[in-house]
N, C-alpha and C. Protein backbone atom coordinates (compact mmCIF):
# COMPACT_ATOMS: atom_id res chain seq x y z
N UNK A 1 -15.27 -36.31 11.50
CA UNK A 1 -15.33 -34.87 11.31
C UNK A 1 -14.74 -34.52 9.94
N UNK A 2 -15.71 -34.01 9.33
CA UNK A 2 -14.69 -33.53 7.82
C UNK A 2 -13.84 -32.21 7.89
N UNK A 3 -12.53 -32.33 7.11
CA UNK A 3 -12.06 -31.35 6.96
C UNK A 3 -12.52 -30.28 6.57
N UNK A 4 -11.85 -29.16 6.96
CA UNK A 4 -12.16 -27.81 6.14
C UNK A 4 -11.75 -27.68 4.65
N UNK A 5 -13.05 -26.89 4.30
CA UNK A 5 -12.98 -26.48 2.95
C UNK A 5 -11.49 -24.90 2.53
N UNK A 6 -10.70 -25.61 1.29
CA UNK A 6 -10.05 -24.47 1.46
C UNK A 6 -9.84 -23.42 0.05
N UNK A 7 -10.04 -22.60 -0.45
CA UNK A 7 -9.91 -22.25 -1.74
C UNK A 7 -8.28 -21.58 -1.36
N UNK A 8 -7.54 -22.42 -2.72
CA UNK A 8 -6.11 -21.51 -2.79
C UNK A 8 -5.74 -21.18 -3.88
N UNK A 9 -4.91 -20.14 -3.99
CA UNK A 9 -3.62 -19.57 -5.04
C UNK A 9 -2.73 -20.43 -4.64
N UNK A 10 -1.83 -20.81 -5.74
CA UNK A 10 -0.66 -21.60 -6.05
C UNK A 10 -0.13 -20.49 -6.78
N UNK A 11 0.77 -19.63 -6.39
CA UNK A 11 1.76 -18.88 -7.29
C UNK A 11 3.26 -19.13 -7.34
N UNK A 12 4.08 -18.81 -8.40
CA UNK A 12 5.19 -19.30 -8.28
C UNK A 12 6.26 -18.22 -8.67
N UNK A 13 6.83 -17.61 -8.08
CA UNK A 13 7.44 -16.18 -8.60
C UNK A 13 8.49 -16.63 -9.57
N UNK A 14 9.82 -16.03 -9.77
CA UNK A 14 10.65 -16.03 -10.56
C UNK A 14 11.99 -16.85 -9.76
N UNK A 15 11.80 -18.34 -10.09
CA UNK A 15 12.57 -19.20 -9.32
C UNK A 15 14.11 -20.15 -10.42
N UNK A 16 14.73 -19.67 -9.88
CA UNK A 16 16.14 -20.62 -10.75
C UNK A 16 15.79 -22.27 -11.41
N UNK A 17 15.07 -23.12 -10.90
CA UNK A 17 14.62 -24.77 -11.06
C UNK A 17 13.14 -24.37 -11.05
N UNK A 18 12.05 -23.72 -11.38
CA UNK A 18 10.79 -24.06 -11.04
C UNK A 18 10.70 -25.28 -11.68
N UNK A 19 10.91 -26.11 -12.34
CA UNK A 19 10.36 -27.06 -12.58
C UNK A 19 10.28 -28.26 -10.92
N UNK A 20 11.84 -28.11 -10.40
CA UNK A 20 11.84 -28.85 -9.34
C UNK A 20 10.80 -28.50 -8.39
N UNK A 21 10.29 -27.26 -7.56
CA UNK A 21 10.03 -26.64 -7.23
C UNK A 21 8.19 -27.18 -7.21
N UNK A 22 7.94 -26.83 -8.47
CA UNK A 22 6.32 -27.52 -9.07
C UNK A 22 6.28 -28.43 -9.00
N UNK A 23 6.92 -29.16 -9.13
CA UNK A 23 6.93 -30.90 -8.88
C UNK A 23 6.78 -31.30 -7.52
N UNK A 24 7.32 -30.59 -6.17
CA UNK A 24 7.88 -31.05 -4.97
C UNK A 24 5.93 -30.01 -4.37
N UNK A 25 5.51 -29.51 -5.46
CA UNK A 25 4.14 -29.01 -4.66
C UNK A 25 3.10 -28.94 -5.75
N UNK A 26 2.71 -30.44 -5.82
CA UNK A 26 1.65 -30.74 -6.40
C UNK A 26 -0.26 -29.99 -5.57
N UNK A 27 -0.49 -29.35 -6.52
CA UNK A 27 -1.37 -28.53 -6.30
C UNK A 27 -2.64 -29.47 -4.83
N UNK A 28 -2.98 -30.65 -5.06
CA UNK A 28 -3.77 -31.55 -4.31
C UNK A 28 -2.79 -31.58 -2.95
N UNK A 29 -1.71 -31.96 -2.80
CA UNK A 29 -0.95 -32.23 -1.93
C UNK A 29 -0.82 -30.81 -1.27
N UNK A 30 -0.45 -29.87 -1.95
CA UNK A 30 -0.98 -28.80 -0.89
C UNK A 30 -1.62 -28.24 -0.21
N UNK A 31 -3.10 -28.60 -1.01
CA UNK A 31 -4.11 -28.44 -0.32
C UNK A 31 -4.74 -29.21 1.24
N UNK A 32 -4.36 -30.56 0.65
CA UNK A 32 -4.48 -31.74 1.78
C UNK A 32 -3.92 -31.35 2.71
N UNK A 33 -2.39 -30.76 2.61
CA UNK A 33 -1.46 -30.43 4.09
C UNK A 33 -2.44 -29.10 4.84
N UNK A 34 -2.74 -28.37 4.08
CA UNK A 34 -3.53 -27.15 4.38
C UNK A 34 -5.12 -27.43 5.26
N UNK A 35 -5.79 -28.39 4.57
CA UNK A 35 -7.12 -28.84 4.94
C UNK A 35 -6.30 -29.56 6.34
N UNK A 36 -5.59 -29.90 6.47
CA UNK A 36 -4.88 -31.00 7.25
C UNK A 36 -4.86 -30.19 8.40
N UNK A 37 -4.18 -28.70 8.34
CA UNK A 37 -3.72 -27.80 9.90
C UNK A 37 -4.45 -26.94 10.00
N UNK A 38 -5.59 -26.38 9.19
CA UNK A 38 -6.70 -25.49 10.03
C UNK A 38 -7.93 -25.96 10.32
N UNK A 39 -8.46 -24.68 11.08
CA UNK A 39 -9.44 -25.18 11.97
C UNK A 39 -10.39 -25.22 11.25
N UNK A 40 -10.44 -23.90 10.37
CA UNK A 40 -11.60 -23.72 9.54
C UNK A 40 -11.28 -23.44 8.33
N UNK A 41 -12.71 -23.35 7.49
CA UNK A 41 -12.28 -22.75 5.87
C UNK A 41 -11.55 -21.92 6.08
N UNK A 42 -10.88 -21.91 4.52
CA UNK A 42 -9.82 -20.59 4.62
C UNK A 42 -9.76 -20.43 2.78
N UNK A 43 -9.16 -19.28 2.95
CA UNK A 43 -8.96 -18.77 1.67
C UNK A 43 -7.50 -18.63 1.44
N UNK A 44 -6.76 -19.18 1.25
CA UNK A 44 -5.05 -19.35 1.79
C UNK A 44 -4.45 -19.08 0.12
N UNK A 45 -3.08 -17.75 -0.04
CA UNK A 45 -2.83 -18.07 -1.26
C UNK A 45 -1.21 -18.51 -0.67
N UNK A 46 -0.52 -19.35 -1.15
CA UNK A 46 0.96 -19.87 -0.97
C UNK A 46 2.15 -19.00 -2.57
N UNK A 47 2.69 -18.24 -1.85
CA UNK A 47 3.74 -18.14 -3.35
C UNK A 47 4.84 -18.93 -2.61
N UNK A 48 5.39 -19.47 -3.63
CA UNK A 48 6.84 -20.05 -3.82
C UNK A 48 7.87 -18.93 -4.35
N UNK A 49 8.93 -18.07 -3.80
CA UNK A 49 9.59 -16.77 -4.15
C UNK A 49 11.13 -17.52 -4.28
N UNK A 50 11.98 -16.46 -5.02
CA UNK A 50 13.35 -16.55 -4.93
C UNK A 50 13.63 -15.69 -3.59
N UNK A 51 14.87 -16.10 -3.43
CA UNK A 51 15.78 -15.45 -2.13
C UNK A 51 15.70 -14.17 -2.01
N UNK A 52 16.01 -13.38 -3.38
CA UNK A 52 15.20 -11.75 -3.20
C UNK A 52 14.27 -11.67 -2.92
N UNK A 53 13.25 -11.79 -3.21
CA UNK A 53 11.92 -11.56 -2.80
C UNK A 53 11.87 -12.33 -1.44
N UNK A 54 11.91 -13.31 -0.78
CA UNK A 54 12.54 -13.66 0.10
C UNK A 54 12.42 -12.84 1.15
N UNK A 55 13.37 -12.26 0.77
CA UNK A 55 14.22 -11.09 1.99
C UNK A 55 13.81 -10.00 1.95
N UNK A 56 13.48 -9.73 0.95
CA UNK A 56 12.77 -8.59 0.97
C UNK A 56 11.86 -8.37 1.93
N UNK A 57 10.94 -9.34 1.75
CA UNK A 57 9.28 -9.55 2.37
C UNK A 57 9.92 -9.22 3.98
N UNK A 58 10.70 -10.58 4.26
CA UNK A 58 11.49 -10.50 5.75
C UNK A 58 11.81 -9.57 6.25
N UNK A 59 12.64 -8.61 5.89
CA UNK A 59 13.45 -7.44 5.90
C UNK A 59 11.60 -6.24 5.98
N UNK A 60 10.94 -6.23 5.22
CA UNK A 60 9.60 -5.21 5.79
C UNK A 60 8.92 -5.82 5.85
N UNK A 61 8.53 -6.66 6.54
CA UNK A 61 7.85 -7.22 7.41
C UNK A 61 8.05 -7.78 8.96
N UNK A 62 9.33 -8.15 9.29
CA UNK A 62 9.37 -8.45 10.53
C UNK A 62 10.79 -8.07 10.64
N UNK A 63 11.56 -6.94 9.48
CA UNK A 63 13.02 -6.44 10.17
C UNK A 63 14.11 -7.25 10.31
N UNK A 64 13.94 -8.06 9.38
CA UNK A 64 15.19 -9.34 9.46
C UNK A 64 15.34 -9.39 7.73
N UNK A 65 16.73 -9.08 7.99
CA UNK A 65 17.72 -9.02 6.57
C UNK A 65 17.99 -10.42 6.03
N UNK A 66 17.30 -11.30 5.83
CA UNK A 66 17.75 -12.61 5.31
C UNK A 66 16.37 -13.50 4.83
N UNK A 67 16.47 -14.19 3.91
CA UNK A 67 15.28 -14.75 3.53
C UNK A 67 15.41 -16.04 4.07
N UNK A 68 14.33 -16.09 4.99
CA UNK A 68 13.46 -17.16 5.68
C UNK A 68 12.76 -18.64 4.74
N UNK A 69 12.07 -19.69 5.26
CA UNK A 69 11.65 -20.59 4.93
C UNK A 69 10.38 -20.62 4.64
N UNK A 70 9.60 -19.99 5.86
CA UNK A 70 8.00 -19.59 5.63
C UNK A 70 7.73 -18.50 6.20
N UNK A 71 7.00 -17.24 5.52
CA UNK A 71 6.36 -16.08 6.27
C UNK A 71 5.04 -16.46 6.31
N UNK A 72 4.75 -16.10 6.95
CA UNK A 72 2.49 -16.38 7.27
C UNK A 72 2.68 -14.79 7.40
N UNK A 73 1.66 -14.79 6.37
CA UNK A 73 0.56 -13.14 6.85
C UNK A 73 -0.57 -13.46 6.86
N UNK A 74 -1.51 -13.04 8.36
CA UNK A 74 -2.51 -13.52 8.59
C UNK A 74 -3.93 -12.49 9.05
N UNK A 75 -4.65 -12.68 7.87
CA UNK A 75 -5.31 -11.25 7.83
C UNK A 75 -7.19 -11.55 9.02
N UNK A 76 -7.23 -12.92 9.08
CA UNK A 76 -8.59 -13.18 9.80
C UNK A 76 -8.29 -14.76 10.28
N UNK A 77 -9.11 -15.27 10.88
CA UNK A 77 -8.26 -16.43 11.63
C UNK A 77 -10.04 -17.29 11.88
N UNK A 78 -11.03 -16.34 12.01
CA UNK A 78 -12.67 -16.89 12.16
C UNK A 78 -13.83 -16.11 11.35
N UNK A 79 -14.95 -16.45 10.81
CA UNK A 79 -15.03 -18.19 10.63
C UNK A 79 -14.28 -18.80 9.40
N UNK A 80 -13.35 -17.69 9.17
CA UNK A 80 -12.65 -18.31 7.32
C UNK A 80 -10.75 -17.84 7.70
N UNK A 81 -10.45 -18.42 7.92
CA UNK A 81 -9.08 -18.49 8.08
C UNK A 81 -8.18 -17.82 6.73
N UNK A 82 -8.08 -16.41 6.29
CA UNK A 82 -7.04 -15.68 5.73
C UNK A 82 -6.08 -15.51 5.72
N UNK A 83 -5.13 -16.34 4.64
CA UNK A 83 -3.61 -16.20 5.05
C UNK A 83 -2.42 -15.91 3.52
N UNK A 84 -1.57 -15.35 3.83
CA UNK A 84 -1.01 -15.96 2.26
C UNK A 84 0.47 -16.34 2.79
N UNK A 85 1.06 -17.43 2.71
CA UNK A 85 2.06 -17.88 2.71
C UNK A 85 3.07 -17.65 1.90
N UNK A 86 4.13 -17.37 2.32
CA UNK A 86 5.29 -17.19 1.47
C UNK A 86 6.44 -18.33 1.97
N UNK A 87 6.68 -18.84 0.69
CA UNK A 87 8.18 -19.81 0.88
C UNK A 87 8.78 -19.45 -0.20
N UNK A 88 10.30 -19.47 0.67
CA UNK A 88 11.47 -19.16 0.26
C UNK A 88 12.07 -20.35 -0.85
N UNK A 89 12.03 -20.85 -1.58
CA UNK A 89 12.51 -21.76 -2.90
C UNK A 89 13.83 -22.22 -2.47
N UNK A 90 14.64 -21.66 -2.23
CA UNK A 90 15.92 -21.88 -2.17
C UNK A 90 16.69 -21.94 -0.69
N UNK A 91 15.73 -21.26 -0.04
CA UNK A 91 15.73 -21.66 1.96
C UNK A 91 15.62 -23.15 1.81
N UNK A 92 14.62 -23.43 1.36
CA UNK A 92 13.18 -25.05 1.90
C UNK A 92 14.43 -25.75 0.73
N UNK A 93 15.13 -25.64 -0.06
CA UNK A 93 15.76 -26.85 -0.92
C UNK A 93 16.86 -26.93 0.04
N UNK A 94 17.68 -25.98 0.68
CA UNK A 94 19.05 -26.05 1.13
C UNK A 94 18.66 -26.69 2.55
N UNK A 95 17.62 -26.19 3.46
CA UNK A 95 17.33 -27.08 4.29
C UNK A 95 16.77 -28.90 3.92
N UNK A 96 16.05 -29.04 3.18
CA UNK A 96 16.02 -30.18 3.18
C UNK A 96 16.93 -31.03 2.64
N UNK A 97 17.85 -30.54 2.21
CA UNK A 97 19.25 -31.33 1.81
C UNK A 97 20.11 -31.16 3.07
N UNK A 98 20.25 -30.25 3.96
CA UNK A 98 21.13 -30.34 5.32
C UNK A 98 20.14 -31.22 6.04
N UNK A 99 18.97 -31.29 6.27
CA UNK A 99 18.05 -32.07 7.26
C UNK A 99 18.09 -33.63 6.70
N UNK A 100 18.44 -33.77 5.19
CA UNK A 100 18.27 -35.26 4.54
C UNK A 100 16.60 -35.93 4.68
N UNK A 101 15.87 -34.54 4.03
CA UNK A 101 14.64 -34.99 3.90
C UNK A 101 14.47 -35.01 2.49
N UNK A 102 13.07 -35.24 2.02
CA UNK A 102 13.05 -35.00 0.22
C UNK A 102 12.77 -33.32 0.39
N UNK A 103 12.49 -32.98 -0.78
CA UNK A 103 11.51 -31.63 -1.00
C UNK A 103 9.91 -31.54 -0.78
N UNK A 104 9.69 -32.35 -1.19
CA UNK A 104 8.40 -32.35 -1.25
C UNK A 104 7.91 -32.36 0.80
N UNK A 105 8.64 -33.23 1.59
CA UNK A 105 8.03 -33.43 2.45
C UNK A 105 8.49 -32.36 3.56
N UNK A 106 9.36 -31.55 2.71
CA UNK A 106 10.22 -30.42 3.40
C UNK A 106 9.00 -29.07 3.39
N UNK A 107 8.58 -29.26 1.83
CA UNK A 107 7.19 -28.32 1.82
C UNK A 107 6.43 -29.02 2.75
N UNK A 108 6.00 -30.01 2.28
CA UNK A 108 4.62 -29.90 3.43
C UNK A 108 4.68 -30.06 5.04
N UNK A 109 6.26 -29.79 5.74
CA UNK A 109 5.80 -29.50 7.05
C UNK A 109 5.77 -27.92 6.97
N UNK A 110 6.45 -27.40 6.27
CA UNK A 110 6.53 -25.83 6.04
C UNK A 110 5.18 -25.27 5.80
N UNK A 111 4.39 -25.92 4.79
CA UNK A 111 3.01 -25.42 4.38
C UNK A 111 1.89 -25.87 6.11
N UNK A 112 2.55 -26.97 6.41
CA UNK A 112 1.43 -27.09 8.26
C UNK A 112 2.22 -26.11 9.04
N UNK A 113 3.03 -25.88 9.08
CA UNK A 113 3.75 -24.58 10.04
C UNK A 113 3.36 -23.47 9.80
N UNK A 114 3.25 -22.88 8.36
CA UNK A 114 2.69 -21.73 7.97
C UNK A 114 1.17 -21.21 8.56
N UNK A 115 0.29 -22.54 8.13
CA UNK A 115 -1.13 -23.02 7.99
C UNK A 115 -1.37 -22.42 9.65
N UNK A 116 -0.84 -23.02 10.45
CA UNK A 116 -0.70 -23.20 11.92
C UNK A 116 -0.64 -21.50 12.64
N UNK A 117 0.17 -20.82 11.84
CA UNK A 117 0.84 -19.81 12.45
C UNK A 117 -0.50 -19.00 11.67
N UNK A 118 -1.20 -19.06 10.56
CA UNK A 118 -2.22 -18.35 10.14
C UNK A 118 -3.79 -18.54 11.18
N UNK A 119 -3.38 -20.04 11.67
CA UNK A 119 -4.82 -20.07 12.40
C UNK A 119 -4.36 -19.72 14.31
N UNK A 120 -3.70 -18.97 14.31
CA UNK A 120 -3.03 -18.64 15.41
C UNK A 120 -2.41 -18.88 16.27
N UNK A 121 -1.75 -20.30 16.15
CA UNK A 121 -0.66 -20.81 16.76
C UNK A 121 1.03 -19.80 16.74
N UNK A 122 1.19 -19.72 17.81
CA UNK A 122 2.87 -18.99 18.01
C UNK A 122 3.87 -19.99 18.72
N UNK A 123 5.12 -19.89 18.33
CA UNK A 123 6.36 -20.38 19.04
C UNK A 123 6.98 -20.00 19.05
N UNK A 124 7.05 -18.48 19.38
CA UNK A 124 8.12 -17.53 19.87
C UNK A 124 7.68 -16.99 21.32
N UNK A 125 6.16 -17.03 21.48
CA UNK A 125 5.85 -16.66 22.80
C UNK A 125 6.33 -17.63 24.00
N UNK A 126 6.24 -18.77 23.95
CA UNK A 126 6.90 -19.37 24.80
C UNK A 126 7.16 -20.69 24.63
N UNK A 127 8.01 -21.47 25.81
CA UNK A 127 8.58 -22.63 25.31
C UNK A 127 7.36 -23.36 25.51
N UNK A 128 6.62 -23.40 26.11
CA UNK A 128 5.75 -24.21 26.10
C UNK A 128 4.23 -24.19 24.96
N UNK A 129 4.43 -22.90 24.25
CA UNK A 129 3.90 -22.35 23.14
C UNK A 129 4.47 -23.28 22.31
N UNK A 130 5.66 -23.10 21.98
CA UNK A 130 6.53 -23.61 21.40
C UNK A 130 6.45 -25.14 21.33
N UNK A 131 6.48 -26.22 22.20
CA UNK A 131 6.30 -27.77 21.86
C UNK A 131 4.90 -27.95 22.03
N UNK A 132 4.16 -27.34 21.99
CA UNK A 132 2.70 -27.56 21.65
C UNK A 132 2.37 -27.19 20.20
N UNK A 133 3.22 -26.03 19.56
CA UNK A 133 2.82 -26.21 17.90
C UNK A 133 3.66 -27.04 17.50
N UNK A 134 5.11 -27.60 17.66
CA UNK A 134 5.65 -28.65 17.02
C UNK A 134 4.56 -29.78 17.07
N UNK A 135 4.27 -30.33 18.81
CA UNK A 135 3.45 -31.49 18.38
C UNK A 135 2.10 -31.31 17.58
N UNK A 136 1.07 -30.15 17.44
CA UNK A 136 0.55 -30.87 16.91
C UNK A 136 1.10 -30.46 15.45
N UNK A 137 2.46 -29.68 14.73
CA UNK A 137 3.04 -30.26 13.30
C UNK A 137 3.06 -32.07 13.40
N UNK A 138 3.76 -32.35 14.27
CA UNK A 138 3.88 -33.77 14.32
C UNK A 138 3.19 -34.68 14.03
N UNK A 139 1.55 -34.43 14.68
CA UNK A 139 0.62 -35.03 14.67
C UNK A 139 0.05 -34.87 13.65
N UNK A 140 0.05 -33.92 12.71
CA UNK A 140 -0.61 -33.71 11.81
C UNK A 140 0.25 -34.42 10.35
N UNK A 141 1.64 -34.21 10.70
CA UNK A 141 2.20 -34.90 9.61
C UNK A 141 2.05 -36.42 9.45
N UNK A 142 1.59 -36.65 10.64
CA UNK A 142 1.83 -38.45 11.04
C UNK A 142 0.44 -38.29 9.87
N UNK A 143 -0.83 -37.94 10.38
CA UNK A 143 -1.67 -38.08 9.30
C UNK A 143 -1.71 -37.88 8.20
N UNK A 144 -0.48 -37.13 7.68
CA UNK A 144 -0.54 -36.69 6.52
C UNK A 144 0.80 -38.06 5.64
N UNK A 145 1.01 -38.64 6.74
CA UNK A 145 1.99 -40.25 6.57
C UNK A 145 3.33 -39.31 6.25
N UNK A 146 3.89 -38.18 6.71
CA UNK A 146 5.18 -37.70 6.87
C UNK A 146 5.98 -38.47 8.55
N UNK A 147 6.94 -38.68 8.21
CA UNK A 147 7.76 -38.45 9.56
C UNK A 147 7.39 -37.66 10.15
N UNK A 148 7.98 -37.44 11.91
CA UNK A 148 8.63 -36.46 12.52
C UNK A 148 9.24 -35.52 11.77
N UNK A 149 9.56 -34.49 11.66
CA UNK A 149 10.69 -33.45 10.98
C UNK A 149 11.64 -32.78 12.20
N UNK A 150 11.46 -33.35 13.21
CA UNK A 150 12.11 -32.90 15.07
C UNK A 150 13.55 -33.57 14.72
N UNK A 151 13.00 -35.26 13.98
CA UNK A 151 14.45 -35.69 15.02
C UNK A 151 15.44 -35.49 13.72
């Protein structure tokens, strides 16, 4: 079965290290994680933000004062999967240094979590909602030759 086709934006807002940042999300590698967790084409744009912007987004958008790791806004889900992802720069570095992962592989379960939550997967509705989108993150990272990111 071939993957889906995906056209993306790569944007990068106003980040303290972008160089680290661009490096840890090589434009192909994002795409692959992306082609990797939806169902269908999509038109997906990803920004990479500082902690303000961040929180901001968080804070009017879902009412939470703190900047998050990944927001999904998800505008169509069939037959072209619409989404634009937001990651937090400085969330996704501080977690993957407490988790003792790299960066790069810290983005790309973040970019299949995002991806996931754009093609309508939830894990807030329930627990069993809930270990059905971890596994298939899991499964999808295994193909994508990432670890687990669970244990």
């Amino acid at each position: 079965m071939a993957l889906p086709q995906v056209r993306l934006s790569l944007q990068f807002g106003e980040l303290r290290a972008p160089a680290r940042h661009r490096a840890a999300l090589p434009r192909h590698q994002v795409l692959r994680a992306l082609r990797h967790a939806l169902p269908h084409d999509g038109d997906i744009t990803v920004r990479v933000v500082d902690a303000d912007e961040g929180r901001a987004l968080n804070h009017s958008y879902r009412g939470k004062d703190y900047a998050t790791n990944v927001l999904t806004f998800d505008y169509a889900r069939a037959p072209l999967v619409h989404a634009d992802l937001v990651l937090c720069a400085p969330v996704v570095a501080q977690e993957a240094k407490d988790q003792g992962k790299t960066l790069r592989a810290h983005y790309q379960h973040l970019l299949v979590h995002g991806a996931l939550h754009a093609a309508g997967w939830d894990h807030e509705t329930s627990e069993a909602d809930a270990e059905a989108m971890e596994a298939a993150e899991i499964a999808i990272l295994a193909r994508l030759g990432l670890p687990n990111p669970y244990r």
